[in-house]
N, C-alpha and C. Protein backbone atom coordinates (compact mmCIF):
# COMPACT_ATOMS: atom_id res chain seq x y z
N UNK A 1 143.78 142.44 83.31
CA UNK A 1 145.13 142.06 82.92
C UNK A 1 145.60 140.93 83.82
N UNK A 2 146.17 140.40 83.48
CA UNK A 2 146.87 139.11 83.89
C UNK A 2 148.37 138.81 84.07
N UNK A 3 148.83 138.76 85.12
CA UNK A 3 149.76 138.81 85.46
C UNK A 3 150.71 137.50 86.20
N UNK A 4 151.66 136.71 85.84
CA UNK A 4 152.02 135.08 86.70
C UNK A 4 153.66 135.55 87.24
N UNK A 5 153.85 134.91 88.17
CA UNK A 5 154.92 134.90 88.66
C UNK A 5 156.27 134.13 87.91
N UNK A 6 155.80 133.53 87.20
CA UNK A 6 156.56 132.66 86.21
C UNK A 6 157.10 133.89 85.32
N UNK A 7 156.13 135.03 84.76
CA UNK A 7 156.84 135.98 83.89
C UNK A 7 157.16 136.59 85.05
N UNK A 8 157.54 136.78 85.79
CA UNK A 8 157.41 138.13 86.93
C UNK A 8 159.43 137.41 87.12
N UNK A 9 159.47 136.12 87.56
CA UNK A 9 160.95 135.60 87.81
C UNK A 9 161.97 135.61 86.39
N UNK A 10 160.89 135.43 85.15
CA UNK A 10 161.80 135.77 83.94
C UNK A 10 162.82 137.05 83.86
N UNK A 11 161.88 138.05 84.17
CA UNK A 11 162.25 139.63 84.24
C UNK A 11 163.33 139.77 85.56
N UNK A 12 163.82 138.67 86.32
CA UNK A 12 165.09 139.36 87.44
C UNK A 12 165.80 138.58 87.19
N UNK A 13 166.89 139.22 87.45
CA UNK A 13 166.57 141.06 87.89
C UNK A 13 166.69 141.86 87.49
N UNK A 14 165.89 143.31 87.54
CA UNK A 14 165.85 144.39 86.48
C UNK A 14 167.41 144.60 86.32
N UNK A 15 167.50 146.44 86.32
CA UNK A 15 168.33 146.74 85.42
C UNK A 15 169.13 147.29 86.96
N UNK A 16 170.34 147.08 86.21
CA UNK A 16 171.01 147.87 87.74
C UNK A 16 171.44 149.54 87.73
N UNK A 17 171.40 149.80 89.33
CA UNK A 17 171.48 150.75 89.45
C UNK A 17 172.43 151.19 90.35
N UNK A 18 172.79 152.19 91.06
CA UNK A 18 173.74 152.62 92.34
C UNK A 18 173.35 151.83 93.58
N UNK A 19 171.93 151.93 93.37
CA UNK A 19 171.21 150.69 94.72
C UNK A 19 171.75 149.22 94.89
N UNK A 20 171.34 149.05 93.50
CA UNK A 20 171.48 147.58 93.22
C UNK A 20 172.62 147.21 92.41
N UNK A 21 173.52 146.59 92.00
CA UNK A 21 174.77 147.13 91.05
C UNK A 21 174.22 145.41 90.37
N UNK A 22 173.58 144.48 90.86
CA UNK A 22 173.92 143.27 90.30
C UNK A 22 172.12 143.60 89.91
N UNK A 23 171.77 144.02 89.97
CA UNK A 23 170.22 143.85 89.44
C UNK A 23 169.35 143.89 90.28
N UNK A 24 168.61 145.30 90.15
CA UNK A 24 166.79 145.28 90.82
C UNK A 24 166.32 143.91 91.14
N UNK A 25 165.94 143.91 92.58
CA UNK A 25 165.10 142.73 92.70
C UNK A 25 163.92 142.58 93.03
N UNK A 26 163.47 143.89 92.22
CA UNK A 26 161.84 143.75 91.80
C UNK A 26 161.54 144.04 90.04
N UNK A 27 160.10 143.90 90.26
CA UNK A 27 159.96 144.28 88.90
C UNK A 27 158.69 145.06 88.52
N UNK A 28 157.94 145.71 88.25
CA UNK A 28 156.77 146.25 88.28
C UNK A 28 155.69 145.09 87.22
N UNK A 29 154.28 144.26 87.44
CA UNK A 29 153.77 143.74 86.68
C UNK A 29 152.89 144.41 86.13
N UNK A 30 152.37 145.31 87.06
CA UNK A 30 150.85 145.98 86.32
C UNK A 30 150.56 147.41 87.23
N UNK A 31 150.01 148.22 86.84
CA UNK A 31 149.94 149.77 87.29
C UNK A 31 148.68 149.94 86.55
N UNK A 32 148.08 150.94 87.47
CA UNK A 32 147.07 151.88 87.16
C UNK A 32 146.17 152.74 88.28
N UNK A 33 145.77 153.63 87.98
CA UNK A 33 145.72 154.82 88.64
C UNK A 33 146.93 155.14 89.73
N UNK A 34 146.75 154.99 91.39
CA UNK A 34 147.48 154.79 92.13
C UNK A 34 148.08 153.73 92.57
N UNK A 35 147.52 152.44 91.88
CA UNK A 35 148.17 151.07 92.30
C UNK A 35 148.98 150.80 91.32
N UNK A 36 150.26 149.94 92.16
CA UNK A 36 150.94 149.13 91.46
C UNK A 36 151.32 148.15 91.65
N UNK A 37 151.81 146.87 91.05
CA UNK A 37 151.97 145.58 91.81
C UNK A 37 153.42 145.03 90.79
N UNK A 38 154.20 144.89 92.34
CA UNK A 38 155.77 144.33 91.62
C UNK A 38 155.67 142.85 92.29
N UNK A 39 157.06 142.52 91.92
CA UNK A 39 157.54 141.06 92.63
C UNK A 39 158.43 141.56 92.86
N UNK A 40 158.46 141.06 94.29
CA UNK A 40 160.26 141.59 95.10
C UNK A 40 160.75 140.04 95.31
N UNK A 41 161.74 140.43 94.77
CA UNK A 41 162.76 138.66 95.16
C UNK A 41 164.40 139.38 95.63
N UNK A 42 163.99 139.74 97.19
CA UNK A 42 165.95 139.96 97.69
C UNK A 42 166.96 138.98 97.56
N UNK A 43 168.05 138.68 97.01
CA UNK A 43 169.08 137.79 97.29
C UNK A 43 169.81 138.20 97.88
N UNK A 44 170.45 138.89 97.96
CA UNK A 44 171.92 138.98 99.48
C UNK A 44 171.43 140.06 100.22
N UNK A 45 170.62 140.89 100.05
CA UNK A 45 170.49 141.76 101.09
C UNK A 45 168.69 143.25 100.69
N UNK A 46 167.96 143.35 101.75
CA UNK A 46 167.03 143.81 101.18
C UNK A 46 167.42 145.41 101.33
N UNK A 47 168.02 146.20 100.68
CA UNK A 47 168.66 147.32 100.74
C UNK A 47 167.22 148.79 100.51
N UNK A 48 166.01 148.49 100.33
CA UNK A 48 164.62 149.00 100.07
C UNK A 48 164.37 150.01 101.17
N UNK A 49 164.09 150.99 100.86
CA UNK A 49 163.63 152.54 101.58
C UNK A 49 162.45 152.91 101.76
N UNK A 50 161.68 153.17 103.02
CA UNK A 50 160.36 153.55 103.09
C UNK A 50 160.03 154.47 101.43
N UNK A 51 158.11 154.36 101.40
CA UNK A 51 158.17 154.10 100.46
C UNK A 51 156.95 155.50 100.83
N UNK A 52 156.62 155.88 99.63
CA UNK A 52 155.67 157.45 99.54
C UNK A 52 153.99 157.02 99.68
N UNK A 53 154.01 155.52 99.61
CA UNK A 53 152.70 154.71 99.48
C UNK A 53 152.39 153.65 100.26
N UNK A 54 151.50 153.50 100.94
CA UNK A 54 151.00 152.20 101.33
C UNK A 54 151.42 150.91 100.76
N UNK A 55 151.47 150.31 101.65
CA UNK A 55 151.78 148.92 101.01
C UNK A 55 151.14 147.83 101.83
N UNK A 56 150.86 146.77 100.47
CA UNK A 56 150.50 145.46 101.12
C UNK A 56 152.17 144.70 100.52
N UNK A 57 151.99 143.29 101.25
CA UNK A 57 153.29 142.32 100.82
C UNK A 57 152.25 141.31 101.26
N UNK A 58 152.16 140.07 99.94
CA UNK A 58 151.74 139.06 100.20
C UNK A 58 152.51 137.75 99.37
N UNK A 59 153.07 137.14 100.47
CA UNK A 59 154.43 136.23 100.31
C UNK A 59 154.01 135.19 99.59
N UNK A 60 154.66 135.14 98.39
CA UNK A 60 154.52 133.64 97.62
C UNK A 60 155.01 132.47 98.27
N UNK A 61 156.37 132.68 98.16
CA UNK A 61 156.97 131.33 98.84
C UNK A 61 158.48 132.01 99.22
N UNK A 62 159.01 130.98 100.28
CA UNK A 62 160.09 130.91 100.90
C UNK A 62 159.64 131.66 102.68
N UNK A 63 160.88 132.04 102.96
CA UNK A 63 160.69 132.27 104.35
C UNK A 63 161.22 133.60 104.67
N UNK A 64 161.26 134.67 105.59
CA UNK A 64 162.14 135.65 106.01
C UNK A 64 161.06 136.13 107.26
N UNK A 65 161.99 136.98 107.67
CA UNK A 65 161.62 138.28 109.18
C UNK A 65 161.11 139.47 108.86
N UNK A 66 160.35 139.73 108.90
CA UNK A 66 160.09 141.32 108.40
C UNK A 66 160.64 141.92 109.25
N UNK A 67 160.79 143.03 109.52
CA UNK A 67 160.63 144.49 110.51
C UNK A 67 159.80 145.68 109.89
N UNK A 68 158.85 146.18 110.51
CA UNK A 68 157.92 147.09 110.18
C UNK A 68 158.36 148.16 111.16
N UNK A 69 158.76 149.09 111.50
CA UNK A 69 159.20 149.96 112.33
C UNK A 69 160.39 149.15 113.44
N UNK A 70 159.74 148.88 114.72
CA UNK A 70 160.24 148.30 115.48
C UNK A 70 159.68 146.35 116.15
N UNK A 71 159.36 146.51 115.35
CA UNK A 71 158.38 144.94 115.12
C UNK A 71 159.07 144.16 114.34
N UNK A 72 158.92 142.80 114.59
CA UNK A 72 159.96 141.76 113.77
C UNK A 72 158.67 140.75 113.69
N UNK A 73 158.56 140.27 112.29
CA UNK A 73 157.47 138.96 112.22
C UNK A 73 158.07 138.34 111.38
N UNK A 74 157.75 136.95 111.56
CA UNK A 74 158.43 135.38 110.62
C UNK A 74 157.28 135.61 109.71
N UNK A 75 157.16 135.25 108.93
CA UNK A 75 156.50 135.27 107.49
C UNK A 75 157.08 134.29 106.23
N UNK A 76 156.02 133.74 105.55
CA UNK A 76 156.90 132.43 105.25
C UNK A 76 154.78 132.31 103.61
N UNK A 77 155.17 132.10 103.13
CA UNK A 77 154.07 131.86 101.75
C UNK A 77 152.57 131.58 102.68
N UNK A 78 151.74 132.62 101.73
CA UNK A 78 150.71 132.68 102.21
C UNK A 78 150.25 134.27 103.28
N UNK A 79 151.46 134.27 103.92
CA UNK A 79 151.11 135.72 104.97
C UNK A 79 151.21 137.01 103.67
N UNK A 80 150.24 138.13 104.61
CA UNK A 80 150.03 138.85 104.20
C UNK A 80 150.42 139.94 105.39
N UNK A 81 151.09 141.72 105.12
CA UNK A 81 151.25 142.12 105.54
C UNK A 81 151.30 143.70 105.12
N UNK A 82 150.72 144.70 105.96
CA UNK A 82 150.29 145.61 105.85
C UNK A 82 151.98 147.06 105.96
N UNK A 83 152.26 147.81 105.29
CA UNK A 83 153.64 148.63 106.03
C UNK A 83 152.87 150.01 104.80
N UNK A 84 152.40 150.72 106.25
CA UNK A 84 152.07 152.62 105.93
C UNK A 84 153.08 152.85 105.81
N UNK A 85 152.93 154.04 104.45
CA UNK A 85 153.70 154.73 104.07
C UNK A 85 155.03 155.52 104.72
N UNK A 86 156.34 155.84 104.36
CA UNK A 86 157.00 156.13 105.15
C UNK A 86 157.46 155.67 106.12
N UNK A 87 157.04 154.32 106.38
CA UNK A 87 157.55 153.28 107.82
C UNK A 87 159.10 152.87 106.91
N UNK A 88 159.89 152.77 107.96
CA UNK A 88 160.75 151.53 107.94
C UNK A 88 160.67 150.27 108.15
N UNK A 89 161.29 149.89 106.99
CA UNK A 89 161.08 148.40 107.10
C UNK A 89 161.48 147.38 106.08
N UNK A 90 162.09 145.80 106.37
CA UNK A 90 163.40 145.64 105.62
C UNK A 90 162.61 144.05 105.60
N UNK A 91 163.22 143.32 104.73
CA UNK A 91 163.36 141.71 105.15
C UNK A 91 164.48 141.31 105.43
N UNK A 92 164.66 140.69 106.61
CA UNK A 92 165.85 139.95 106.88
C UNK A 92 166.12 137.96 106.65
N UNK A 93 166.93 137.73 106.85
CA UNK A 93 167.51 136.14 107.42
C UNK A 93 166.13 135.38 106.15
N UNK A 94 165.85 135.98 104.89
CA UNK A 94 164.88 135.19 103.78
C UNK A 94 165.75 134.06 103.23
N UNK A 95 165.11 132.90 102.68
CA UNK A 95 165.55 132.03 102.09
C UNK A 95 166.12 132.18 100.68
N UNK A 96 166.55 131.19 99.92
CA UNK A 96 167.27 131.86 98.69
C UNK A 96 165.65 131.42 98.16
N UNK A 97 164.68 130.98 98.21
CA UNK A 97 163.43 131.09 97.38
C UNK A 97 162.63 132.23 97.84
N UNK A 98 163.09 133.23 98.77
CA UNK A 98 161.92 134.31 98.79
C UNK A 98 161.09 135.11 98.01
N UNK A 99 160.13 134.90 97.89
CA UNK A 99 159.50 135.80 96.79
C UNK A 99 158.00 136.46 97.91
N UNK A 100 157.83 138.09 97.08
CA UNK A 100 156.93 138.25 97.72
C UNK A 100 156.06 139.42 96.50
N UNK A 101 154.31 139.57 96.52
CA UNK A 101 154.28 140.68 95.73
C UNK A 101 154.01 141.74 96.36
N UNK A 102 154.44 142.49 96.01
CA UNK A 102 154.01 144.32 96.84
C UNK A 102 152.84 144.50 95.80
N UNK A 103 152.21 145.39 96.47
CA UNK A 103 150.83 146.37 96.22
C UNK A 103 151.15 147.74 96.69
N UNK A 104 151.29 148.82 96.01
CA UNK A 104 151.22 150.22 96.50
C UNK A 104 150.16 150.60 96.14
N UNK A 105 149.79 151.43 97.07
CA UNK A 105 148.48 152.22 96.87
C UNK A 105 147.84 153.43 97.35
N UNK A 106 147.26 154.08 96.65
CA UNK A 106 146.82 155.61 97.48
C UNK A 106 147.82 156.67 97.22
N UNK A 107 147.17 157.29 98.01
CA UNK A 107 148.04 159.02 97.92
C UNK A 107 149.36 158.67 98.46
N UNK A 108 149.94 159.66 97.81
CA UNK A 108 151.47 159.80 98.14
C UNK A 108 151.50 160.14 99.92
N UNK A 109 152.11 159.75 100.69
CA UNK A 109 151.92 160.05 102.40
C UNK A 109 151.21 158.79 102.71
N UNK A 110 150.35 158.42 102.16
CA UNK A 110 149.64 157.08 103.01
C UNK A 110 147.88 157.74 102.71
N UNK A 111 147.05 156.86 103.47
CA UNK A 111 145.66 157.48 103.08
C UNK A 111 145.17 157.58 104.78
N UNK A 112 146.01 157.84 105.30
CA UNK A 112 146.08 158.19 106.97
C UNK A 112 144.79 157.41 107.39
């Protein structure tokens, strides 16, 4: 399956919710078994909750700070970054072009 970021920016932002009131700023492109792969695009604020799954984030374009627990990294198109399950962890100070795709994966808890 085939998946472009071009349809991935059509689709935001999803649908809103109590989280989000102006619209999800992800979107899910493709799933199967335990993986799934969204596009996260934050605009005013990354409001996102540790998560039951592993994750990769590999940044299309623009710029921001991660925090992975207690760790802060600049990250900017091209980086790639790893956040086990259940970590905290947010993007901060991103550009208005941030885009990034998540990958979840594995067992629910992480695959320790």
């Amino acid at each position: 399956m085939k998946v472009s970021l071009h349809q991935a920016l059509k689709r935001l932002p999803g649908e809103p919710s109590e989280t989000y009131p102006a619209g999800a700023p992800f979107v899910t492109m493709m799933a199967g078994g335990s993986m799934s792969v969204e596009v996260f695009a934050p605009r005013d604020q990354d409001r996102q909750q540790p998560h039951a799954q592993d994750e990769l984030y590999f940044i299309q374009c623009g710029t921001a700070h991660l925090l992975i627990g207690a760790q802060r990294f600049e990250c900017a198109s091209g980086d790639a970054f790893f956040v086990a399950a259940g970590v905290e962890h947010r993007f901060e100070n991103f550009s208005d072009d941030f885009v990034t795709w998540v990958v979840f994966y594995g067992a629910q808890g992480g695959e320790g």
